[in-house]
N, C-alpha and C. Protein backbone atom coordinates (compact mmCIF):
# COMPACT_ATOMS: atom_id res chain seq x y z
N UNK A 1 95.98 108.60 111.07
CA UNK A 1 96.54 109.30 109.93
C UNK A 1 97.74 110.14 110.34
N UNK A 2 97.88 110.05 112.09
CA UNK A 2 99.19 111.03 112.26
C UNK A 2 100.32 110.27 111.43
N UNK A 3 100.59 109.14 111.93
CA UNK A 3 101.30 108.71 111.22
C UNK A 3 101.92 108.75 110.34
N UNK A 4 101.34 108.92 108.87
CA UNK A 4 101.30 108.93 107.71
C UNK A 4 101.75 110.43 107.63
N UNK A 5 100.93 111.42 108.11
CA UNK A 5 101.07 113.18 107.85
C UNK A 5 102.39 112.94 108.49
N UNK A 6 103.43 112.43 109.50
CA UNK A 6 104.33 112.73 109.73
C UNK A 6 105.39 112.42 109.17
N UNK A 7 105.28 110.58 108.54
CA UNK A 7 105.97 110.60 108.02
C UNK A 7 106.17 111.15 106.32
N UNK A 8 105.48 111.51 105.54
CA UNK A 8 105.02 112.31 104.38
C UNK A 8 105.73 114.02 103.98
N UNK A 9 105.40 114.40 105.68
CA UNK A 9 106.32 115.62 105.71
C UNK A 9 107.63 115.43 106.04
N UNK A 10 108.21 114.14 106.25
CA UNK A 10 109.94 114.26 106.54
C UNK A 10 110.57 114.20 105.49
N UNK A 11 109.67 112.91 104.33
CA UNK A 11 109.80 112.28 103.20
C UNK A 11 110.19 113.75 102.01
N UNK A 12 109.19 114.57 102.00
CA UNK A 12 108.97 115.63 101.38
C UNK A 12 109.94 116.46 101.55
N UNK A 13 109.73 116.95 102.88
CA UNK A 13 110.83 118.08 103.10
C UNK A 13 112.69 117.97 102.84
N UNK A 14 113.13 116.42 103.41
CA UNK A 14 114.10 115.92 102.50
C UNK A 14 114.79 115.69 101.10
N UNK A 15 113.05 115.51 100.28
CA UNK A 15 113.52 114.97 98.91
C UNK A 15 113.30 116.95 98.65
N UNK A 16 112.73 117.75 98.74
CA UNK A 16 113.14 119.11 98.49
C UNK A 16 114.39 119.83 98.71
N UNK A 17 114.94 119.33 100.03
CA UNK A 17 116.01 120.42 100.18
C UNK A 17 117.03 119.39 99.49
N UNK A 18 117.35 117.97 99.46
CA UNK A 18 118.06 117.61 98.65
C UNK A 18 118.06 118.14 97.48
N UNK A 19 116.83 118.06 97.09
CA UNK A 19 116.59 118.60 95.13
C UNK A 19 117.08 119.96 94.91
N UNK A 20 117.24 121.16 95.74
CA UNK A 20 117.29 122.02 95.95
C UNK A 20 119.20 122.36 96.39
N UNK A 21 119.76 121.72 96.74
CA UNK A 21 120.81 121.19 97.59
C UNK A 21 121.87 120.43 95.61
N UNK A 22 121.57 119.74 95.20
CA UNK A 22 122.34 119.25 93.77
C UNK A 22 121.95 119.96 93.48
N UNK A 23 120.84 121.36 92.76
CA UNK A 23 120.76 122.01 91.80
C UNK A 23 121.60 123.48 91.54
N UNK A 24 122.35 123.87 90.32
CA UNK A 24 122.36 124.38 90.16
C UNK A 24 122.27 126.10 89.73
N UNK A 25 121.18 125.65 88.82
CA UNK A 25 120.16 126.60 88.62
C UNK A 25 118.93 127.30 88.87
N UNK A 26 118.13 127.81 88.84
CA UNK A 26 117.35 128.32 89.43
C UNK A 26 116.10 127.71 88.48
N UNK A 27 115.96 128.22 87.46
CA UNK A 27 115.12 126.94 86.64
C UNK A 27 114.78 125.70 86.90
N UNK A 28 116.41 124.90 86.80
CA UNK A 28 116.37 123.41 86.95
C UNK A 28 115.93 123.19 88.38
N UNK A 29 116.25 123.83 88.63
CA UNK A 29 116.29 124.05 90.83
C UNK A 29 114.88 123.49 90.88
N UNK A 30 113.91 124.36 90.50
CA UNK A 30 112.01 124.50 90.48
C UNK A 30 112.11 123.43 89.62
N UNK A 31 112.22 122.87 88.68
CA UNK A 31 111.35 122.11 88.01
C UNK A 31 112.24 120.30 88.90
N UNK A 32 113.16 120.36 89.17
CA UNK A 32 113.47 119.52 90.44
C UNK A 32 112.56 119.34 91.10
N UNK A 33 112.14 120.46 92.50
CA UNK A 33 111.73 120.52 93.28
C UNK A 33 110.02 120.15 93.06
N UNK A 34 109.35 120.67 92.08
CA UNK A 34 108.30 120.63 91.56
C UNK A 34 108.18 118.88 91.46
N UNK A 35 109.26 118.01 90.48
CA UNK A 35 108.80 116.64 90.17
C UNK A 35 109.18 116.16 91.47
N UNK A 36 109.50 116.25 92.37
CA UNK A 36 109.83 115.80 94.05
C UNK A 36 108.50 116.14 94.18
N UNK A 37 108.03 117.30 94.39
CA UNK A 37 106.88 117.38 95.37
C UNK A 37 105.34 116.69 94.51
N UNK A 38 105.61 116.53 93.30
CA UNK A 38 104.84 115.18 92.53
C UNK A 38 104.54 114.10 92.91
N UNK A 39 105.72 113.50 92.88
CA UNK A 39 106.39 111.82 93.32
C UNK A 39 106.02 111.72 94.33
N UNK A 40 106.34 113.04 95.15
CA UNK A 40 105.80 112.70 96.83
C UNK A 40 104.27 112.82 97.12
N UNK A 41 103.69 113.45 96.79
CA UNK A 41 102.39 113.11 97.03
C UNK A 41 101.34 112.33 96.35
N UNK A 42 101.96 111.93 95.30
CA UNK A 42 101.58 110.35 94.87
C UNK A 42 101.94 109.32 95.67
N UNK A 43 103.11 109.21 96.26
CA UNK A 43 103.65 108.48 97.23
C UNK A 43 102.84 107.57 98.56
N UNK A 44 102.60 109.19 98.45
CA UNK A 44 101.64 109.26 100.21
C UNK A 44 100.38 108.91 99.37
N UNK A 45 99.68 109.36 98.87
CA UNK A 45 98.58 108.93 98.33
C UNK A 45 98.35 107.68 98.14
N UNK A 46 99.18 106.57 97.31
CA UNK A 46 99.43 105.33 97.17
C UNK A 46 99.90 104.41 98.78
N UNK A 47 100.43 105.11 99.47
CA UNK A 47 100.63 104.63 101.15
C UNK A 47 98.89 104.46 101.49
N UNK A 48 98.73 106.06 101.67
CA UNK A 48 97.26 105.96 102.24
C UNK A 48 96.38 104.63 101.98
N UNK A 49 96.47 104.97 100.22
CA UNK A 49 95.60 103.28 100.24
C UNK A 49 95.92 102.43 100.50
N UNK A 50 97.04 102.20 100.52
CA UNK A 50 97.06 100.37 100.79
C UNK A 50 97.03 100.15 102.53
N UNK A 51 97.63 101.31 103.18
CA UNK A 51 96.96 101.53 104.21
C UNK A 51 95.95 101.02 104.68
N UNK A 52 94.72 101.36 103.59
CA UNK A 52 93.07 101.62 104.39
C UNK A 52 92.29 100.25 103.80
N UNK A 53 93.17 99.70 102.75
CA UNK A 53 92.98 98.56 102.24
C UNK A 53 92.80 97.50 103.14
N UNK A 54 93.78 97.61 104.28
CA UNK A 54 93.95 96.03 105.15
C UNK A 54 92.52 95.96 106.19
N UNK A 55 92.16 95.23 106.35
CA UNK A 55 90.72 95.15 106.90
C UNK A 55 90.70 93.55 107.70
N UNK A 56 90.31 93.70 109.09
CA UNK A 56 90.00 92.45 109.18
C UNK A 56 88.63 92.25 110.67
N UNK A 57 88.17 91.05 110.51
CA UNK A 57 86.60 90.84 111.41
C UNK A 57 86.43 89.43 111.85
N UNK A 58 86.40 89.82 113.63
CA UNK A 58 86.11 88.17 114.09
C UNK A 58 84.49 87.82 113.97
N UNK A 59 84.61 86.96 113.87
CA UNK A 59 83.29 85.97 113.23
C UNK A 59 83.19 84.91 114.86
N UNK A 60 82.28 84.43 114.04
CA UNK A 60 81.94 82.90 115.73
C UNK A 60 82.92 82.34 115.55
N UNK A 61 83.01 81.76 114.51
CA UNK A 61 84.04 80.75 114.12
C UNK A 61 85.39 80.85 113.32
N UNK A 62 85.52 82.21 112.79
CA UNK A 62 86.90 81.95 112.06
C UNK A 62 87.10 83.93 112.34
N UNK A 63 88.34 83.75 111.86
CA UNK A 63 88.83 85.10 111.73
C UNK A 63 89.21 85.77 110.33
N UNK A 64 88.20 86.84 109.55
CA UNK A 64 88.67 87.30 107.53
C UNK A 64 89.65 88.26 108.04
N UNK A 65 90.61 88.03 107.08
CA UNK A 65 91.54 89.05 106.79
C UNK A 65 91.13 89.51 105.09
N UNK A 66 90.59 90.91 105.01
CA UNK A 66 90.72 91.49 103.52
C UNK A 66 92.31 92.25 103.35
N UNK A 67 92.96 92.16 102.35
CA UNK A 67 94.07 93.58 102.08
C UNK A 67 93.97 93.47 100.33
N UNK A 68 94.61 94.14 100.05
CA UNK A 68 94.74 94.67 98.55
C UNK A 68 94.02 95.91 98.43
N UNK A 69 94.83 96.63 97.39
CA UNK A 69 94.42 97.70 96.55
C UNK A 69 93.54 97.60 95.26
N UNK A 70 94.46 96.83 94.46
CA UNK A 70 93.75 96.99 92.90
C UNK A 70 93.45 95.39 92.84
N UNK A 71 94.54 94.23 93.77
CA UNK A 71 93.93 92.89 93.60
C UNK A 71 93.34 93.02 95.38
N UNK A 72 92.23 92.47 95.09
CA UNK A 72 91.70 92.21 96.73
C UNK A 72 92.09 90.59 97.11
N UNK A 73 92.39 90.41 98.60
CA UNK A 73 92.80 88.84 98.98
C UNK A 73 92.16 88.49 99.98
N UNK A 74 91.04 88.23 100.30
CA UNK A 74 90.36 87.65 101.18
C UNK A 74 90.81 86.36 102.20
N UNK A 75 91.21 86.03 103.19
CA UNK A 75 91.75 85.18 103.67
C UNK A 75 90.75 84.60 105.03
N UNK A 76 90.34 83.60 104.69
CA UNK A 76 89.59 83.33 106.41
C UNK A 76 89.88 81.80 107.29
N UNK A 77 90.52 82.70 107.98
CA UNK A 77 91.33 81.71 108.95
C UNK A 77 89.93 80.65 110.71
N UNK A 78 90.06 79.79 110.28
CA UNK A 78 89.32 79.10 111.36
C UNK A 78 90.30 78.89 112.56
N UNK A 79 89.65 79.33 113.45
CA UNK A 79 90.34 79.68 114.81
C UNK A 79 90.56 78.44 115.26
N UNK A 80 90.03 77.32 114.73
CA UNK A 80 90.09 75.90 115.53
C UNK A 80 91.77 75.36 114.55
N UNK A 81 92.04 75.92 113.58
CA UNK A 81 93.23 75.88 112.45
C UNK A 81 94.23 76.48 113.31
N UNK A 82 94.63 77.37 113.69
CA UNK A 82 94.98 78.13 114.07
C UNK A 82 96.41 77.63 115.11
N UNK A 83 97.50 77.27 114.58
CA UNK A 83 98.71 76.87 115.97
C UNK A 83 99.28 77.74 116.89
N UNK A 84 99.57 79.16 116.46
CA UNK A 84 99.73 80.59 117.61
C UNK A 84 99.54 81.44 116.91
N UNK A 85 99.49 82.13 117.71
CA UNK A 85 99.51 83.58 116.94
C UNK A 85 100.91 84.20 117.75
N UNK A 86 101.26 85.56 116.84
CA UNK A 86 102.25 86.17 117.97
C UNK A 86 102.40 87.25 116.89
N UNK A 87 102.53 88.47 118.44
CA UNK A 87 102.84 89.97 118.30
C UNK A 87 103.92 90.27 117.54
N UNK A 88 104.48 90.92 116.56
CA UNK A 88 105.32 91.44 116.26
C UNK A 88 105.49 93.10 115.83
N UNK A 89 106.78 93.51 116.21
CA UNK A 89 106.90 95.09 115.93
C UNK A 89 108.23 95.54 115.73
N UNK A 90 108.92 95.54 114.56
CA UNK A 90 110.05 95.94 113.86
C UNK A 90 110.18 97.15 114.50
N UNK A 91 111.70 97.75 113.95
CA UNK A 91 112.11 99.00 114.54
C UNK A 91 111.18 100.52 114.21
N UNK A 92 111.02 100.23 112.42
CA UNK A 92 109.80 100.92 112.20
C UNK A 92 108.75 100.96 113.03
N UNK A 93 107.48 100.22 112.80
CA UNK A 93 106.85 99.89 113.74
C UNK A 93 106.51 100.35 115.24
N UNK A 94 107.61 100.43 115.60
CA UNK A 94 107.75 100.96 117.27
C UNK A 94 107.96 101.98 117.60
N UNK A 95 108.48 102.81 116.09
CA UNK A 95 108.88 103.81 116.24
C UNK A 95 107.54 104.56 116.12
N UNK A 96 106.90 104.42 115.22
CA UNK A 96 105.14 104.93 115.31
C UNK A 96 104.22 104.51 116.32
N UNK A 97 104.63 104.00 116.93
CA UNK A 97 103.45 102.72 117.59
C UNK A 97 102.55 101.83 117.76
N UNK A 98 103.34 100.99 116.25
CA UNK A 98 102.44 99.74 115.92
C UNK A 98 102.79 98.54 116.38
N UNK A 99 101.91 97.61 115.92
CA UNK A 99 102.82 96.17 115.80
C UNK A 99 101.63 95.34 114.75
N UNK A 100 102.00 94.28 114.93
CA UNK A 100 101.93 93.17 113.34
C UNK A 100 101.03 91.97 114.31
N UNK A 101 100.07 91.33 113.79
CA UNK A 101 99.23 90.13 114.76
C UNK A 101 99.36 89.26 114.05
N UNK A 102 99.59 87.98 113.65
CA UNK A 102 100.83 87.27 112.60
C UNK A 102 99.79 85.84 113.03
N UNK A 103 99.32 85.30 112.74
CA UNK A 103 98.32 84.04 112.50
C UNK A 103 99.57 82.85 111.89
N UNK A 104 99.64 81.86 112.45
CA UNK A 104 100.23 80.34 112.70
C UNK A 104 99.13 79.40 112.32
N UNK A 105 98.80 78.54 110.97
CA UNK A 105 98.52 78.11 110.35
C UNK A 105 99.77 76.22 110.19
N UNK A 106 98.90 75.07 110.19
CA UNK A 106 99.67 74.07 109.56
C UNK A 106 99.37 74.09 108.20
N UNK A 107 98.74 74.93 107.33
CA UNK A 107 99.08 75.21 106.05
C UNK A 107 99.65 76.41 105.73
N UNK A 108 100.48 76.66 104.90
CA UNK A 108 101.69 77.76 104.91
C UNK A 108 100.73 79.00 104.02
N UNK A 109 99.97 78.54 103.48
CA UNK A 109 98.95 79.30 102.22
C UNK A 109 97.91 80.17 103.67
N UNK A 110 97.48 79.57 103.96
CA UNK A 110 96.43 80.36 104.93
C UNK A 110 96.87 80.84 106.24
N UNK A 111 98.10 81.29 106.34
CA UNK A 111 98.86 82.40 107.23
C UNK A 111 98.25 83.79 106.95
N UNK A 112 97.81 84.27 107.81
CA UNK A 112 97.55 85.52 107.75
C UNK A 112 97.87 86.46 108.95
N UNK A 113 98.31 87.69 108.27
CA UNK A 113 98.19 89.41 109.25
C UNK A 113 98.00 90.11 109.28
N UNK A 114 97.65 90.68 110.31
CA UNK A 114 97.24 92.34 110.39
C UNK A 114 98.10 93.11 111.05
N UNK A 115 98.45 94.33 109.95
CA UNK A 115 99.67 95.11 110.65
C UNK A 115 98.70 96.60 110.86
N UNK A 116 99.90 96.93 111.22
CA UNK A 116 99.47 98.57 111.98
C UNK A 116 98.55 98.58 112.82
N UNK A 117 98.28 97.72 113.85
CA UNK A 117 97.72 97.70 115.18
C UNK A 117 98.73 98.52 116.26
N UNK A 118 97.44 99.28 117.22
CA UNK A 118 98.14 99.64 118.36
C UNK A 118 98.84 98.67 118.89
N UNK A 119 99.57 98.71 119.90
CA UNK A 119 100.35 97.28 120.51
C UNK A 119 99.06 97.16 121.44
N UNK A 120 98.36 97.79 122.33
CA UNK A 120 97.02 97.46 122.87
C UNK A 120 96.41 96.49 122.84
N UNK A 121 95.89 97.31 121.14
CA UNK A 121 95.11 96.60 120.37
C UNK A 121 95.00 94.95 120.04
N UNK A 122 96.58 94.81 119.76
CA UNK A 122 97.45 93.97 118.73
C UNK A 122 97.29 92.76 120.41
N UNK A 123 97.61 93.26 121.40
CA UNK A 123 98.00 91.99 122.33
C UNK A 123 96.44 91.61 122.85
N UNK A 124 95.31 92.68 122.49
CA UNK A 124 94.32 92.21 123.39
C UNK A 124 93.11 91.13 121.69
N UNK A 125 93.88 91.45 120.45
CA UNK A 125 93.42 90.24 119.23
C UNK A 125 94.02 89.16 119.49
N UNK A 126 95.57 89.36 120.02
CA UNK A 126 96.15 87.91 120.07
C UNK A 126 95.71 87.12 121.42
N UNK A 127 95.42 87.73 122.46
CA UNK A 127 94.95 87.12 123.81
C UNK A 127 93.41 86.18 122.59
N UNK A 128 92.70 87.29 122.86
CA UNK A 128 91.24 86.58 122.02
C UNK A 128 91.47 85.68 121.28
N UNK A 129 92.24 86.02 119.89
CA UNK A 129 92.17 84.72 119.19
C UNK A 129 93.07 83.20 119.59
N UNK A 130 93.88 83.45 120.44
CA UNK A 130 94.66 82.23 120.91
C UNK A 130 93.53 81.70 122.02
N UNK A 131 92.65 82.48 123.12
CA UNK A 131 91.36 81.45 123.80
C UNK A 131 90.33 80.84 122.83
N UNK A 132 90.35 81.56 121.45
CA UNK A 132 88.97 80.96 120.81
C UNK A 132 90.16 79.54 120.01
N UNK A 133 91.07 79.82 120.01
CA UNK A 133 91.80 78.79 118.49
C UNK A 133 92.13 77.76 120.19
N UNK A 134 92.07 77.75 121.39
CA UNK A 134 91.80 76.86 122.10
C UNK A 134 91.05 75.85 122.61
N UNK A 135 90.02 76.88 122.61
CA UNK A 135 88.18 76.75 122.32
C UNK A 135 87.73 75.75 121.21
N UNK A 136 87.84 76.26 120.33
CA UNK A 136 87.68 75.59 119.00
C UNK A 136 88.46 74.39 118.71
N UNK A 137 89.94 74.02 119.01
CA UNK A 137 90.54 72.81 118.78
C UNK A 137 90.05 71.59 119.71
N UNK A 138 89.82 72.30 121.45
CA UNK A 138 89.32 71.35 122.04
C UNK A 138 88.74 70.83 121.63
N UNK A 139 86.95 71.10 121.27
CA UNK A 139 85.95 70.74 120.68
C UNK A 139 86.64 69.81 118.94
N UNK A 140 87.63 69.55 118.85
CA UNK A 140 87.60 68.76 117.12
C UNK A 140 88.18 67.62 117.48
């Protein structure tokens, strides 16, 4: 959640002193600043969830990816399906210290990922699931 608390307070403190920064008046000034600090913590609130939304669990045989908020998408990828996987981590990303575990599929529909992994994390799912999607193809 550091994450999020950090970036939330840059988000905030910006869209205030901007709001604060064009205003005029002292009135308009507050009721500015007031619908900023609204927006913004709806913002973050709506982050959080979709955030806590992404969910995923290795199985014997395949790997579920859950995400969604208000639509849920269940995705379950069979490791024997599976052509690579590979790490990814945008400038964002790196800058927090995540990365993205990105599932390689010969059907374009049942691609799936999981983002906001430690990079740790993220290289010691992709080691695993590339020996089991080895595992598993041998055997077909």
């Amino acid at each position: 959640m550091r994450v999020w608390e950090a970036l939330g307070t840059g988000v905030i403190l910006a869209l205030l002193i901007g709001g604060a920064v064009m205003t005029t008046s002292v009135g308009a000034g507050l009721a500015v600043l007031v619908g900023i600090l609204l927006v913004s913590v709806a913002s973050l609130w709506f982050l959080h969830r979709r955030f806590r939304a992404w969910r995923y669990l290795e199985r014997a045989e395949d790997l579920v990816v859950v995400r969604g908020v208000m639509l849920r998408r269940l995705s379950v990828v069979p490791y024997g399906r599976m052509q690579y996987v590979d790490v990814t981590a945008g400038p964002v990303e790196r800058l927090f210290g995540l990365a993205t575990v990105k599932l390689h599929t010969a059907a374009a529909a049942s691609d799936a990922r999981v983002p906001g992994l430690e990079p740790a994390e993220a290289a010691r799912l992709r080691d695993q699931l590339a020996r089991l999607g080895e595992a598993k193809a041998a055997g077909l």
